[in-house]
PDB file of N, CA and C in Angstrom:
ATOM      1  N   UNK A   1      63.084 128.757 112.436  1.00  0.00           N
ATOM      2  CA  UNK A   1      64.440 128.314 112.405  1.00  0.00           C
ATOM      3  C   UNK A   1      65.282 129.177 113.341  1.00  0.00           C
ATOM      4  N   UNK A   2      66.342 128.275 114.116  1.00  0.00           N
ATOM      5  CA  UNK A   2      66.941 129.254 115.551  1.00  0.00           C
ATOM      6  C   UNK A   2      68.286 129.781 114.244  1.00  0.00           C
ATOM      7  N   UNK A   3      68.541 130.636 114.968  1.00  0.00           N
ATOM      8  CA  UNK A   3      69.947 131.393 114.409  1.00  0.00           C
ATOM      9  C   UNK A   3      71.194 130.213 115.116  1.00  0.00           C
ATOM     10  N   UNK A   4      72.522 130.239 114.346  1.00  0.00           N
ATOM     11  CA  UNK A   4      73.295 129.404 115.309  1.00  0.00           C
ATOM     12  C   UNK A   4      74.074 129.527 115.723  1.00  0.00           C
ATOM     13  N   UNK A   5      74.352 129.442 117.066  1.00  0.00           N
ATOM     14  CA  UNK A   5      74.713 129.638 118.498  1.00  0.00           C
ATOM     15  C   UNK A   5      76.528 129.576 117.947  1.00  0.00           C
ATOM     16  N   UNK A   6      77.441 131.040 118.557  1.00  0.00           N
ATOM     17  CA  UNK A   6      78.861 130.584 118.610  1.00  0.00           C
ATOM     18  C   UNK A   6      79.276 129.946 119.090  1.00  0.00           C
ATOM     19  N   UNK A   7      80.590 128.989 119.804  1.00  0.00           N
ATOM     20  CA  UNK A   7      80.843 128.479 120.548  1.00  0.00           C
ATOM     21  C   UNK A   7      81.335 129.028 121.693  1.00  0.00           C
ATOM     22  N   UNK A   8      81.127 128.086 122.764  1.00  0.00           N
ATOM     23  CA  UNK A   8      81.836 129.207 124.409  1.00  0.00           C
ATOM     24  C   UNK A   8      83.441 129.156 124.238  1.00  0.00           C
ATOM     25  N   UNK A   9      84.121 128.419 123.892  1.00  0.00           N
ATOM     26  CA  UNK A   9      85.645 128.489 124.122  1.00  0.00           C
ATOM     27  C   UNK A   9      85.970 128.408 122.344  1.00  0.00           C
ATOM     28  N   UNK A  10      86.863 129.521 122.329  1.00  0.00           N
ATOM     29  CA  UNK A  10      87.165 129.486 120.896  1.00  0.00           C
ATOM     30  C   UNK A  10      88.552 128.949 120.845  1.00  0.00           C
ATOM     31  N   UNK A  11      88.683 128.477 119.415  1.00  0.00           N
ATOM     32  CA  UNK A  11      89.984 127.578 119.079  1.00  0.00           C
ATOM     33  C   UNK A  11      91.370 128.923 118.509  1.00  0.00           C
ATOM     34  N   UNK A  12      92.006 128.445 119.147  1.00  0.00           N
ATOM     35  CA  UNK A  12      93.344 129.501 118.931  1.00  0.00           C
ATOM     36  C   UNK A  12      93.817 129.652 117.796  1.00  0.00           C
ATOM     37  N   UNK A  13      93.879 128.240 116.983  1.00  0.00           N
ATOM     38  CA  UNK A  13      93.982 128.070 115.702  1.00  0.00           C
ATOM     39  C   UNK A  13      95.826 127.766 115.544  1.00  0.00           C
ATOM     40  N   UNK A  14      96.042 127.208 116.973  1.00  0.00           N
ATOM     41  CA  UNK A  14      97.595 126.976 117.019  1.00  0.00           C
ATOM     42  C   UNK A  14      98.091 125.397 117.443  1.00  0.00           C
ATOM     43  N   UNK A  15      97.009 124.596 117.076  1.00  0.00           N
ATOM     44  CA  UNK A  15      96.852 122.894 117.040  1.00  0.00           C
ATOM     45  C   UNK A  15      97.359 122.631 116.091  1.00  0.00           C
ATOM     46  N   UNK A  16      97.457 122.879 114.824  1.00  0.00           N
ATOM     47  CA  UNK A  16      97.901 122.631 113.531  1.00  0.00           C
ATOM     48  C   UNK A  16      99.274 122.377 113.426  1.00  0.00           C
ATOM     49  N   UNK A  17      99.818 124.007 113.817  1.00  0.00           N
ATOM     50  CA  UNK A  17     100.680 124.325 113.794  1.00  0.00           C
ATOM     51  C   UNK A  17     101.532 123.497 114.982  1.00  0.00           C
ATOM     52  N   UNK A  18     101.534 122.959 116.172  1.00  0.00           N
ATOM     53  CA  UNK A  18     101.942 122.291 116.985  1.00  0.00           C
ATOM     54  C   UNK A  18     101.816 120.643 117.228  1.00  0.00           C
ATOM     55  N   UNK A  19     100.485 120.647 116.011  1.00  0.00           N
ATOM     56  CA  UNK A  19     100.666 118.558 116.138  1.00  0.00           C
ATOM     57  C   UNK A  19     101.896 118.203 115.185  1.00  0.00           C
ATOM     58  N   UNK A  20     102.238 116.624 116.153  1.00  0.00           N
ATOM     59  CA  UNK A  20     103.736 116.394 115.591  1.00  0.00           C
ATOM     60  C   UNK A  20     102.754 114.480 114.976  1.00  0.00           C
ATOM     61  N   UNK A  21     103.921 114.598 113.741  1.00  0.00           N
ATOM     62  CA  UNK A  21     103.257 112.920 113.271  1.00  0.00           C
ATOM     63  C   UNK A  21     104.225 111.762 113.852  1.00  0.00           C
ATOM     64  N   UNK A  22     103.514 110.476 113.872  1.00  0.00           N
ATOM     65  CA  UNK A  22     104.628 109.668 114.375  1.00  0.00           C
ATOM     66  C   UNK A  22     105.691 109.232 113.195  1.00  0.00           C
ATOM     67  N   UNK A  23     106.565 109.443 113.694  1.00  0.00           N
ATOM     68  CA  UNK A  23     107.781 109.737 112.271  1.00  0.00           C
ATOM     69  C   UNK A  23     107.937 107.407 112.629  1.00  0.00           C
ATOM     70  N   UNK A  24     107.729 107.306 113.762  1.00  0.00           N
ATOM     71  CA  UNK A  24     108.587 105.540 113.294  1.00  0.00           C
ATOM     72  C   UNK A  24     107.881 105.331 112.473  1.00  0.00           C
ATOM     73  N   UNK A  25     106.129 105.438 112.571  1.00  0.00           N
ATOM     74  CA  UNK A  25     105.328 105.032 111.646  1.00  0.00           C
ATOM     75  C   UNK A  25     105.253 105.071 110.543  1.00  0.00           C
ATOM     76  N   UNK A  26     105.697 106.118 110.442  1.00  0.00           N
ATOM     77  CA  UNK A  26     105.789 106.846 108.833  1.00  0.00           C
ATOM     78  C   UNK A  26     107.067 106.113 108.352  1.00  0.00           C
ATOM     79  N   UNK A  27     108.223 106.084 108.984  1.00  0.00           N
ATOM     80  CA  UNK A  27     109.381 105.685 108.918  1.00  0.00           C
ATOM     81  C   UNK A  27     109.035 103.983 108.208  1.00  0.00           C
ATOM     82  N   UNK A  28     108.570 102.947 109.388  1.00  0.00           N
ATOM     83  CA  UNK A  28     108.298 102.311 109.121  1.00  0.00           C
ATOM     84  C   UNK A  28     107.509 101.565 107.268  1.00  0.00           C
ATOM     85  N   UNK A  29     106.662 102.348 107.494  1.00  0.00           N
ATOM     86  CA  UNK A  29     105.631 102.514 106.261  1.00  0.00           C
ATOM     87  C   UNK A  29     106.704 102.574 104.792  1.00  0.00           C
ATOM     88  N   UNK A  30     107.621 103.757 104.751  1.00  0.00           N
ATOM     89  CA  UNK A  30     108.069 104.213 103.791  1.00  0.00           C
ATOM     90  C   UNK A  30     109.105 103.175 103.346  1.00  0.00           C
ATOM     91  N   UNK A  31     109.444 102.543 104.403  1.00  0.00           N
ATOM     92  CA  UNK A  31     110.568 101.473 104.140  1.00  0.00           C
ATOM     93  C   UNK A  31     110.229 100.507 103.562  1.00  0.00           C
ATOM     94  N   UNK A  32     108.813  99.879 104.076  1.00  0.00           N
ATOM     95  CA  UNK A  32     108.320  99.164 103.736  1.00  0.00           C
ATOM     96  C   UNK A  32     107.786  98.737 101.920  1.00  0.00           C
ATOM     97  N   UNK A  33     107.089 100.437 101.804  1.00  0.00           N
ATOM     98  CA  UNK A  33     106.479 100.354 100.704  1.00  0.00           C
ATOM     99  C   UNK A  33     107.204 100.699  99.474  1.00  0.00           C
ATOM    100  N   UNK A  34     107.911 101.317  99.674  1.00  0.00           N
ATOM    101  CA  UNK A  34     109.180 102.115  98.652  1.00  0.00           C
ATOM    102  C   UNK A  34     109.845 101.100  97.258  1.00  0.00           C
ATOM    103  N   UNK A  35     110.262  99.656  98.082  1.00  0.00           N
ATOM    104  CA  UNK A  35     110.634  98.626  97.333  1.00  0.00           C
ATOM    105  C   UNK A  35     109.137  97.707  96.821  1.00  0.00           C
ATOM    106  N   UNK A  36     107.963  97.673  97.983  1.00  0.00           N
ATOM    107  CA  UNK A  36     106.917  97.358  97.291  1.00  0.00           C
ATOM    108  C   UNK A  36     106.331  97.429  95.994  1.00  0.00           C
ATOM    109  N   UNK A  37     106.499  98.861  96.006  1.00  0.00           N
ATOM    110  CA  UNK A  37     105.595  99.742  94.826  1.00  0.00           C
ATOM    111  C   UNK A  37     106.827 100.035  93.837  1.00  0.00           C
ATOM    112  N   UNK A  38     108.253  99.979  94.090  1.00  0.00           N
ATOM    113  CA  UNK A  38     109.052  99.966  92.606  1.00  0.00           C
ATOM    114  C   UNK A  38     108.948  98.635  92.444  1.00  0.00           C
ATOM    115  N   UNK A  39     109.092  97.171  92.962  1.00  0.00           N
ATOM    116  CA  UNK A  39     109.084  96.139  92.608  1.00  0.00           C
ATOM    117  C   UNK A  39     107.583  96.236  91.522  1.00  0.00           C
ATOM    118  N   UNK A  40     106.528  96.752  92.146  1.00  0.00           N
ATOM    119  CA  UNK A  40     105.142  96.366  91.355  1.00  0.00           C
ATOM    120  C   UNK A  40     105.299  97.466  90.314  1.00  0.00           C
ATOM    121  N   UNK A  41     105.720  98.429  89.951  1.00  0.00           N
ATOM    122  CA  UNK A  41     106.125  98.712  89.051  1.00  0.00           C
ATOM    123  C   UNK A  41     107.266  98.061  88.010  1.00  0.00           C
ATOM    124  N   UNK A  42     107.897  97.540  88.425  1.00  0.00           N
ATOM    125  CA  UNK A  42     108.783  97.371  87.561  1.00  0.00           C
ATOM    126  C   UNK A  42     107.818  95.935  86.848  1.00  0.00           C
ATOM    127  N   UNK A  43     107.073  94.927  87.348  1.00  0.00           N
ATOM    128  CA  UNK A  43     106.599  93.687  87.382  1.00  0.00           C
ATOM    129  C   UNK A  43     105.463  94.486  85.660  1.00  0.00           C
ATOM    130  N   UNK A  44     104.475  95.447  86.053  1.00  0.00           N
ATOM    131  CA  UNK A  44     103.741  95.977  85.309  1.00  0.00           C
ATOM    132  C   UNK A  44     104.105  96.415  84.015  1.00  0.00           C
ATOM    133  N   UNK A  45     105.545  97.321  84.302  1.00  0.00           N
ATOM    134  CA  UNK A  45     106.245  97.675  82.925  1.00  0.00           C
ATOM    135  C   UNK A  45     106.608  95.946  82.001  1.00  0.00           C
ATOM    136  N   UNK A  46     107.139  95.232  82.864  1.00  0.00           N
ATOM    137  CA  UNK A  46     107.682  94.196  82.016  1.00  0.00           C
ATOM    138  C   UNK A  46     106.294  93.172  81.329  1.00  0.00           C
ATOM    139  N   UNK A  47     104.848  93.683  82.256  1.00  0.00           N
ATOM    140  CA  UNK A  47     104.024  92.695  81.917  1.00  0.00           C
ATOM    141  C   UNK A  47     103.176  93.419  80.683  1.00  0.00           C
ATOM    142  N   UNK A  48     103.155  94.842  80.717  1.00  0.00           N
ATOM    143  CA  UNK A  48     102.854  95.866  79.689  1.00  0.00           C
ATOM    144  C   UNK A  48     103.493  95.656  78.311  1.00  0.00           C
ATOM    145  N   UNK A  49     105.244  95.154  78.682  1.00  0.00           N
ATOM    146  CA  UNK A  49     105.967  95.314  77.141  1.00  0.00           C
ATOM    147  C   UNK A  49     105.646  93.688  76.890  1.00  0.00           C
ATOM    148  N   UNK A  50     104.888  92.465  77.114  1.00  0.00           N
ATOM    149  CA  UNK A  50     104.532  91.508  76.466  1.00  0.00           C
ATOM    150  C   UNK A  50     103.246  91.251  76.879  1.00  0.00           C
ATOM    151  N   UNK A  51     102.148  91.933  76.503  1.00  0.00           N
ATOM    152  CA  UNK A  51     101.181  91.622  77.028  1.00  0.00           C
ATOM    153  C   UNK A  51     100.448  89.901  76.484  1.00  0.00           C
ATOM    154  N   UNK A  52      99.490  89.306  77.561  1.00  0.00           N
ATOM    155  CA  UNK A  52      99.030  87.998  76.814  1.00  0.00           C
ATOM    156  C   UNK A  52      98.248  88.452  75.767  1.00  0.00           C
ATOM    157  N   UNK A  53      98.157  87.475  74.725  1.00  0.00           N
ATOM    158  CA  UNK A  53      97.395  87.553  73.330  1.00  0.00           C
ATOM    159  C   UNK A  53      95.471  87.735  73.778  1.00  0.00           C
ATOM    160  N   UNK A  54      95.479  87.357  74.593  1.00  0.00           N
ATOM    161  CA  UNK A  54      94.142  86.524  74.950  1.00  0.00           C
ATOM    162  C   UNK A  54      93.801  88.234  75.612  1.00  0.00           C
ATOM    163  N   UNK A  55      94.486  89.359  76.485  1.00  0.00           N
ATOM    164  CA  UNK A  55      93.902  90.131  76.836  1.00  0.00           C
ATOM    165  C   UNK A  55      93.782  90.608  77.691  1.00  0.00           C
ATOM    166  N   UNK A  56      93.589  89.417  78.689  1.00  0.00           N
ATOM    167  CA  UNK A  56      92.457  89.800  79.938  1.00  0.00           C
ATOM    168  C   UNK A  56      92.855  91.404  80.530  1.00  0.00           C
ATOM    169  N   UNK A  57      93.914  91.820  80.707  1.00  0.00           N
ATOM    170  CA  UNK A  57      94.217  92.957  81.295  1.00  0.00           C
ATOM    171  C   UNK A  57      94.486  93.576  79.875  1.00  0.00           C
ATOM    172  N   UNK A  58      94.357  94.565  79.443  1.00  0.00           N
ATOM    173  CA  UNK A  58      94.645  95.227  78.239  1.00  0.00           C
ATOM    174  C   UNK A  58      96.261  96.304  78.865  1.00  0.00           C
ATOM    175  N   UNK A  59      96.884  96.153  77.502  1.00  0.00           N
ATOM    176  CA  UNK A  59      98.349  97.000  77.602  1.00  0.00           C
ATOM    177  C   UNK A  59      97.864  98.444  78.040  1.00  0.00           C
ATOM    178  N   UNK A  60      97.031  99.317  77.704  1.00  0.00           N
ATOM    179  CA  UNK A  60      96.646 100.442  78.312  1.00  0.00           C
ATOM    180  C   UNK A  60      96.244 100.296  80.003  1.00  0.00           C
ATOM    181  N   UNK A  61      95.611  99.624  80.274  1.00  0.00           N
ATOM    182  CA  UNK A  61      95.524  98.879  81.893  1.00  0.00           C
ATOM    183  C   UNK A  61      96.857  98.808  82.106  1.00  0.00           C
ATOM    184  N   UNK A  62      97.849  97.576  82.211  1.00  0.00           N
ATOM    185  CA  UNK A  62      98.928  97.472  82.790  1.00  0.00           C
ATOM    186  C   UNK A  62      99.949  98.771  82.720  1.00  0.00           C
ATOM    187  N   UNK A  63     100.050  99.130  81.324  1.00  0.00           N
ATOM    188  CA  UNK A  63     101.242 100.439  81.682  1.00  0.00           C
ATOM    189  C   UNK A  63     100.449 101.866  82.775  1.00  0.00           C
ATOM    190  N   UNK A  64      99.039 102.144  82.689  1.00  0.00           N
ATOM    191  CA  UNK A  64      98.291 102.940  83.984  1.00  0.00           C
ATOM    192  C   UNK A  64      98.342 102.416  84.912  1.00  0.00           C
ATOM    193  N   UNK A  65      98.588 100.977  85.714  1.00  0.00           N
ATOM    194  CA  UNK A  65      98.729 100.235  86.781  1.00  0.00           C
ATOM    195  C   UNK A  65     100.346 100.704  86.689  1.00  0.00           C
ATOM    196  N   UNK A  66     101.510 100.755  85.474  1.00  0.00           N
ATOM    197  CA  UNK A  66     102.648 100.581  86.239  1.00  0.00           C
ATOM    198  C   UNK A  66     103.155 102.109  86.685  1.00  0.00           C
ATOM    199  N   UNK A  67     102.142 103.352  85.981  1.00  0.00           N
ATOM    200  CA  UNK A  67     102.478 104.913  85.912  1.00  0.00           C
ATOM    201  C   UNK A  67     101.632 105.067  87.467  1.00  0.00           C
ATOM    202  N   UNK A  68     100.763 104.262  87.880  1.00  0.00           N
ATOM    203  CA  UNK A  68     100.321 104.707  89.208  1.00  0.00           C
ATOM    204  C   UNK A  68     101.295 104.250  90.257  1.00  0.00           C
ATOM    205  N   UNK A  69     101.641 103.220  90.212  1.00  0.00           N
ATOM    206  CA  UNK A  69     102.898 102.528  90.994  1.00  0.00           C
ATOM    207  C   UNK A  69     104.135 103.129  91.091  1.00  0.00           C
ATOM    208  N   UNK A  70     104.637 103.810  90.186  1.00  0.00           N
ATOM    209  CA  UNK A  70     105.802 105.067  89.726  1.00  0.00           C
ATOM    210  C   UNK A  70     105.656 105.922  90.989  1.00  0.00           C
ATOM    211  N   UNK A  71     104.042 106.243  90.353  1.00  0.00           N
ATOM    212  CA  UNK A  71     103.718 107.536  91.340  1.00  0.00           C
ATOM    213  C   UNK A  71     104.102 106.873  92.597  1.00  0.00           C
ATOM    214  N   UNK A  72     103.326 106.114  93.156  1.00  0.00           N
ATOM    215  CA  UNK A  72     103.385 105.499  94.713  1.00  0.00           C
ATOM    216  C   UNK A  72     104.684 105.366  94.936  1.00  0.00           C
ATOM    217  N   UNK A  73     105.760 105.060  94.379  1.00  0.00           N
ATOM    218  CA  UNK A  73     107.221 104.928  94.457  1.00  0.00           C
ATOM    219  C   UNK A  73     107.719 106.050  95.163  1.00  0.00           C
ATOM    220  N   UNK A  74     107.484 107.069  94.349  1.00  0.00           N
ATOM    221  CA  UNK A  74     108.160 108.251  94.121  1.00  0.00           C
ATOM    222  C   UNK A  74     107.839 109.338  95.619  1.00  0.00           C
ATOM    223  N   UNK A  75     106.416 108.678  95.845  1.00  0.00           N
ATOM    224  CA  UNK A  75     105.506 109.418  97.129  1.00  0.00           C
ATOM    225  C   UNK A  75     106.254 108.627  98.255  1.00  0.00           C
ATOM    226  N   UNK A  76     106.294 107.826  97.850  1.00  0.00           N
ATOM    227  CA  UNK A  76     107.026 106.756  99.852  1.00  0.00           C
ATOM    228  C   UNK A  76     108.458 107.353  99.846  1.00  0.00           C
ATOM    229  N   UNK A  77     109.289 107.240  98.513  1.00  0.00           N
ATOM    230  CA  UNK A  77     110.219 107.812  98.699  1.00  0.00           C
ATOM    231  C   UNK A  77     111.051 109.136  99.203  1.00  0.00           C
ATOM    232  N   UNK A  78     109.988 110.074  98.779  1.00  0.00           N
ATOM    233  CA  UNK A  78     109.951 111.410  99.339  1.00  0.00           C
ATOM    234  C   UNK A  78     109.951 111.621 100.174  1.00  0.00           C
ATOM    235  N   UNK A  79     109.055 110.562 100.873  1.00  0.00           N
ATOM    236  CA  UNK A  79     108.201 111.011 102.305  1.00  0.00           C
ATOM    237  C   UNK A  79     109.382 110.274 103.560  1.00  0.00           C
ATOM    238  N   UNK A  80     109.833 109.379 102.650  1.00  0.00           N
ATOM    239  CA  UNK A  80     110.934 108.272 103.254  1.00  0.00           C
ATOM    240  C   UNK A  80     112.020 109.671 103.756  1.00  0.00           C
ATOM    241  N   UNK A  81     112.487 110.409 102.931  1.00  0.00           N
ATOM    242  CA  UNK A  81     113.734 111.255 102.857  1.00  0.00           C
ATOM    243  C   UNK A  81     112.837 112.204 103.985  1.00  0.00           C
ATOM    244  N   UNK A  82     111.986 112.693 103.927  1.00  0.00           N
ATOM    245  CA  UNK A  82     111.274 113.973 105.060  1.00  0.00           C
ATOM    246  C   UNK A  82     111.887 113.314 105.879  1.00  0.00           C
ATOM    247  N   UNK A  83     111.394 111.728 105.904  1.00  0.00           N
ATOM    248  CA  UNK A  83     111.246 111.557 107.579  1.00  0.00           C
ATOM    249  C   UNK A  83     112.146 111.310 108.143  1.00  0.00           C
ATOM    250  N   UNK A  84     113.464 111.098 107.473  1.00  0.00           N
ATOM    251  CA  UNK A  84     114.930 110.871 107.753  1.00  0.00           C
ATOM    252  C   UNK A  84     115.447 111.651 108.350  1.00  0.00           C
ATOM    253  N   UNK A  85     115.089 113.290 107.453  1.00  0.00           N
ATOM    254  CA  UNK A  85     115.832 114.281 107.635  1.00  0.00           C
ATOM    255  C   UNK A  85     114.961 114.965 108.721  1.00  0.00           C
ATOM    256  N   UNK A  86     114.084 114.918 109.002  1.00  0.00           N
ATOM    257  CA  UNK A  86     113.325 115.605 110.279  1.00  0.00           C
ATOM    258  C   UNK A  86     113.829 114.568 111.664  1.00  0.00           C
ATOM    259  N   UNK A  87     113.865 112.976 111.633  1.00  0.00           N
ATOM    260  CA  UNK A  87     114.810 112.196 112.678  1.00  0.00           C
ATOM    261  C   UNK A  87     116.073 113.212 112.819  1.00  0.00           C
ATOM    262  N   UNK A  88     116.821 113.190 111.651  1.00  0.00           N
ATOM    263  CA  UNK A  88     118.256 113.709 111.860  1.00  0.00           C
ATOM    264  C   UNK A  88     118.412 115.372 112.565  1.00  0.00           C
ATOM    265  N   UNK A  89     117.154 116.238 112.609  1.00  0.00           N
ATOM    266  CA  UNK A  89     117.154 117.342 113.057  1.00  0.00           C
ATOM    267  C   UNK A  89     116.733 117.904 114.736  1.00  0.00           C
ATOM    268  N   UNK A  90     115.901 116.587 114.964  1.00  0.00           N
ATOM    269  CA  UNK A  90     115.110 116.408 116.286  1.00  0.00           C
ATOM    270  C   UNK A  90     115.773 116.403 116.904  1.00  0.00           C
ATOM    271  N   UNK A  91     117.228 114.863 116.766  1.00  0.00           N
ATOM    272  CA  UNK A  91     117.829 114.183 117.685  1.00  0.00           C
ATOM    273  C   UNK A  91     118.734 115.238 118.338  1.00  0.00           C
TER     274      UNK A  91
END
């Protein structure tokens, strides 16, 4: 078994620190999904507090479908406000 070889050009370790994200994209995205995912939340809570008799989705299912959707809300929204306030600092 060979021993393994360093590399010839080493990494500075200052890429990280200098990649920029595309904020329209993100921008885009957050706008998009923000009302998505509270609308499908809100749809889940209301389908949770009458669930059908018959089942098919059980009330423990729908209210974890509407607490994951919360979450997703809460994440676009956040990310919505970063990306606002990093536009508003650039310009």
């Amino acid at each position: 078994m060979r021993p393994a070889r360093t590399p010839r050009t080493w990494q500075s370790g200052t890429e990280p620190a200098t990649a920029r994200s595309d904020l329209k994209l993100r921008f885009l995205l957050s706008v998009l999904f923000t009302p998505f995912f509270a609308l499908a939340t809100a749809g889940f809570a209301l389908w949770a507090a009458d669930p059908p008799s018959s089942g098919a989705p059980g009330q423990r299912t729908l209210i974890a479908f509407a607490i994951a959707c919360a979450a997703l809300t809460l994440f676009a929204a956040v990310d919505l406000w970063v990306v606002v306030r990093r536009r508003r600092t650039e310009l």
